[in-house]
Protein backbone atom coordinates (compact mmCIF):
# COMPACT_ATOMS: atom_id res chain seq x y z
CA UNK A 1 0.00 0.00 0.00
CA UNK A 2 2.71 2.20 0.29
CA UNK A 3 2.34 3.40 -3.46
CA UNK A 4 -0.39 5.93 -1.96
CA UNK A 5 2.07 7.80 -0.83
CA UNK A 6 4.74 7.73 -3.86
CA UNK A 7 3.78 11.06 -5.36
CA UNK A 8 4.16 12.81 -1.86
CA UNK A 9 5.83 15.88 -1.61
CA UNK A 10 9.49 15.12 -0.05
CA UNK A 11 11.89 17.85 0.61
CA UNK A 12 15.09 17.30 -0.99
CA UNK A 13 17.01 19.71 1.42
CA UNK A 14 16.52 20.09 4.84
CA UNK A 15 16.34 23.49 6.17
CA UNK A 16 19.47 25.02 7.36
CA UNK A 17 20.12 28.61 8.59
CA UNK A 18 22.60 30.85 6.23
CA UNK A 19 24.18 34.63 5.85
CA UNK A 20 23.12 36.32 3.18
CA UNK A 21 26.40 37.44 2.07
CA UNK A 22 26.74 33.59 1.46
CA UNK A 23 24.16 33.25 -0.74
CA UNK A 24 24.06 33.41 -4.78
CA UNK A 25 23.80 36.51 -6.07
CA UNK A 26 20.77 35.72 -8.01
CA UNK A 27 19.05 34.57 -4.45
CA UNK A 28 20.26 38.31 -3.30
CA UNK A 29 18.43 39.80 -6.10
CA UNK A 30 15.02 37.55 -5.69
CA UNK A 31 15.74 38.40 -1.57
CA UNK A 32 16.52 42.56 -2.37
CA UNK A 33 13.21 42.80 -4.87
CA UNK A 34 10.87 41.52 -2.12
CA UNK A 35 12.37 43.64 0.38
CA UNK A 36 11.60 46.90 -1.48
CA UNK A 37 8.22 45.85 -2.99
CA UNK A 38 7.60 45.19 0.79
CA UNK A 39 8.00 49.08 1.01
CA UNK A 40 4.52 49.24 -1.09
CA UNK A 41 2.76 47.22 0.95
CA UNK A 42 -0.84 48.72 1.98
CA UNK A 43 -1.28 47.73 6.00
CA UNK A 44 -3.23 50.56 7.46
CA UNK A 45 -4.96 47.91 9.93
CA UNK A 46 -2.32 45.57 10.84
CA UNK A 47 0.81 47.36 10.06
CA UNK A 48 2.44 43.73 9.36
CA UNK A 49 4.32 44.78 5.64
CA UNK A 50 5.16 41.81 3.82
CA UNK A 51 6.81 41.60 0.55
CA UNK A 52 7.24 38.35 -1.57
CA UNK A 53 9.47 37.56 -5.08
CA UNK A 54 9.22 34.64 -7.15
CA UNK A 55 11.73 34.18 -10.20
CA UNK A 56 10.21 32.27 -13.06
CA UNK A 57 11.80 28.99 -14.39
CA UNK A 58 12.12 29.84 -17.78
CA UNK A 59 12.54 33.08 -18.41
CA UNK A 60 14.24 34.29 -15.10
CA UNK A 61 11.92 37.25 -14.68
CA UNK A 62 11.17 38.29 -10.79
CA UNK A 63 7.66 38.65 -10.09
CA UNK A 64 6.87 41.04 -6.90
CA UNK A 65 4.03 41.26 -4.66
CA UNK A 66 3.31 43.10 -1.28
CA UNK A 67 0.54 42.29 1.10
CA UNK A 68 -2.81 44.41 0.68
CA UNK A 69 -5.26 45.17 3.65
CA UNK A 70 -9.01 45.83 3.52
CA UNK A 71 -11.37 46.81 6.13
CA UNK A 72 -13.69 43.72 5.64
CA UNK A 73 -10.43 41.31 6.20
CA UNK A 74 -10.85 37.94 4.42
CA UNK A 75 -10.57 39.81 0.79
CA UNK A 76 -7.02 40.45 1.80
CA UNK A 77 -4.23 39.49 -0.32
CA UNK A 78 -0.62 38.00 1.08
CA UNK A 79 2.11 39.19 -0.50
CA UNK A 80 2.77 35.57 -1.77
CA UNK A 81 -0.07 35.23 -4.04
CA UNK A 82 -0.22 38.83 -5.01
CA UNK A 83 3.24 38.10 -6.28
CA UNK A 84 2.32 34.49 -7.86
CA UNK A 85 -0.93 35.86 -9.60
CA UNK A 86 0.90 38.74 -11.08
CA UNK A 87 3.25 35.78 -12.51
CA UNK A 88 0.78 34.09 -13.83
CA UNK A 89 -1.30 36.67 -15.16
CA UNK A 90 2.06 37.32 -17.66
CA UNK A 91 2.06 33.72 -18.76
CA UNK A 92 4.66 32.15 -16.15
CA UNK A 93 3.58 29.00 -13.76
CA UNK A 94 6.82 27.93 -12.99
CA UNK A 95 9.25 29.14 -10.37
CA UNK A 96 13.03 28.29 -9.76
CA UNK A 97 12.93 30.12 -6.14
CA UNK A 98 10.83 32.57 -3.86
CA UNK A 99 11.62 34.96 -1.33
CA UNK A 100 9.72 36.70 1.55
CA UNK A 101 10.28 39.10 3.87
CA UNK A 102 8.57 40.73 7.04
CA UNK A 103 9.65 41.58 10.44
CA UNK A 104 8.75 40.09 13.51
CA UNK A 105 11.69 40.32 16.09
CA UNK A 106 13.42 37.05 17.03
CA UNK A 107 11.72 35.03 14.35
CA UNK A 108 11.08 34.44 11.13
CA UNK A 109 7.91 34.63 9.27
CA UNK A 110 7.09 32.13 6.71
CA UNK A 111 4.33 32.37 4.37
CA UNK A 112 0.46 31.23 5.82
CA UNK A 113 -1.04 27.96 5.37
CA UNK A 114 -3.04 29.23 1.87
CA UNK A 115 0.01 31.08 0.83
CA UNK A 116 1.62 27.58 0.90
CA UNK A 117 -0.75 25.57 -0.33
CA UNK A 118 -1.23 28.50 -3.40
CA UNK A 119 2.79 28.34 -3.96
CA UNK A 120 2.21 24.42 -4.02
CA UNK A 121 0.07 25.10 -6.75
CA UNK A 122 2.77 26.14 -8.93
CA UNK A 123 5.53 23.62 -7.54
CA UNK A 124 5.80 19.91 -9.39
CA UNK A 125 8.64 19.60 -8.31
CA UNK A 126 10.45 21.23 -4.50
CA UNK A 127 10.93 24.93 -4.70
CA UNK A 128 13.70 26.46 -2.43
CA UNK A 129 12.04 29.63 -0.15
CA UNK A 130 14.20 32.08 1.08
CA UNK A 131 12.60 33.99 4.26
CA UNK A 132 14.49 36.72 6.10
CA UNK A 133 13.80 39.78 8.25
CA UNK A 134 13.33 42.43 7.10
CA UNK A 135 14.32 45.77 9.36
CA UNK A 136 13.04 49.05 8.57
CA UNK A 137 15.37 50.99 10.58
CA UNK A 138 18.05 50.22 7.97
CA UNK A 139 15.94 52.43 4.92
CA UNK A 140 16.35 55.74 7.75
CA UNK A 141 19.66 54.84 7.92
CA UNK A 142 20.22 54.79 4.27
CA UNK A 143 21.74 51.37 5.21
CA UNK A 144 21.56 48.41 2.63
CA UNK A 145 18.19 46.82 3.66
CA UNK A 146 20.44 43.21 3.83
CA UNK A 147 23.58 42.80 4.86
CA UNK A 148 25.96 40.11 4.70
CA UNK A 149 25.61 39.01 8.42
CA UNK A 150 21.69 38.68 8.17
CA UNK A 151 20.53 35.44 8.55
CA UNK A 152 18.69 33.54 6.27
CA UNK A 153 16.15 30.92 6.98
CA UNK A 154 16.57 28.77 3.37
CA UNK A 155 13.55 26.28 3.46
CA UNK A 156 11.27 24.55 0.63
CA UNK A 157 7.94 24.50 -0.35
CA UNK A 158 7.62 21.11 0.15
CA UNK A 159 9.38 21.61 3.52
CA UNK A 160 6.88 24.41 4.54
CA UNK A 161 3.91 22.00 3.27
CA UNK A 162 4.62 17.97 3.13
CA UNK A 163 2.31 15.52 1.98
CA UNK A 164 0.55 18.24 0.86
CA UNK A 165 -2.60 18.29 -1.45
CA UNK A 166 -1.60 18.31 -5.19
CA UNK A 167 -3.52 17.15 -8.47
CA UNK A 168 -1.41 15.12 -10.28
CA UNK A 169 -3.38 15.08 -13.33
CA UNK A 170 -1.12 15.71 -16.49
């Protein structure tokens, strides 16, 4: 019976902690473009700015989205899909790697449970998600918003989400 679970998603890395001066330069430039479309974001209730990038598979374009409030709540939109919808609304379903970025002190914030199941949407196969802080103090400053010392939680969709819910119709 254990062919019901065959198509499950597995992570292939685990998650590990890095610096973002370690990282690729092309993760530094998915990272940067979610920290300053988090600038946009429109949070007059919460105040919680959240920005999200997602770089297309074929074409290596870098789709940005922030998070947008409204008064009634539930039609709010996470930065995540805002960004992913944007994507796909120019053609593009698949993506090589994702970033997001918010600020809560002392931890990181990973996308919610429909913002992972909507990345999943998009994901055949594991997509690496990059999450770091991001600090607002450092834009005042005229400081780079991410420095090489930052840390940088480097996780997976299929990490953030396993076994989850896919149609694996062709």
């Amino acid at each position: 019976m254990t062919h019901l679970t065959k198509n499950f998603a597995r992570p292939e890395k685990a998650e590990e902690v890095v610096s973002f001066g370690s990282l690729d330069p092309s993760v530094q430039e998915v990272l940067t473009a979610a920290f300053q479309v988090r600038q946009r974001a429109y949070v007059p209730y919460s105040g919680f700015k959240v920005g999200a990038a997602f770089k297309a598979k074929t074409t290596g374009q870098i789709f940005t989205g922030c998070n947008v409030e409204n008064a009634a709540f539930t039609p709010c939109s996470c930065a995540e899909r805002t960004a992913l919808t944007k994507a796909v609304s120019e053609g593009e379903t698949q993506f090589s790697i994702g970033a997001v970025l918010a600020y809560e002190p002392d931890v990181f914030t990973t996308p919610c449970g429909v913002c992972r199941q909507f990345i999943r949407e998009f994901a055949n196969e594991d997509i690496p998600i990059y999450v770091a802080q991001a600090i607002d103090a450092r834009i005042a400053a005229k400081e780079e918003p991410l420095q090489s010392d930052d840390p940088i939680l480097c996780t997976s969709i299929f990490n953030l989400l396993p076994s989850s819910f896919h149609t694996y119709r062709k």
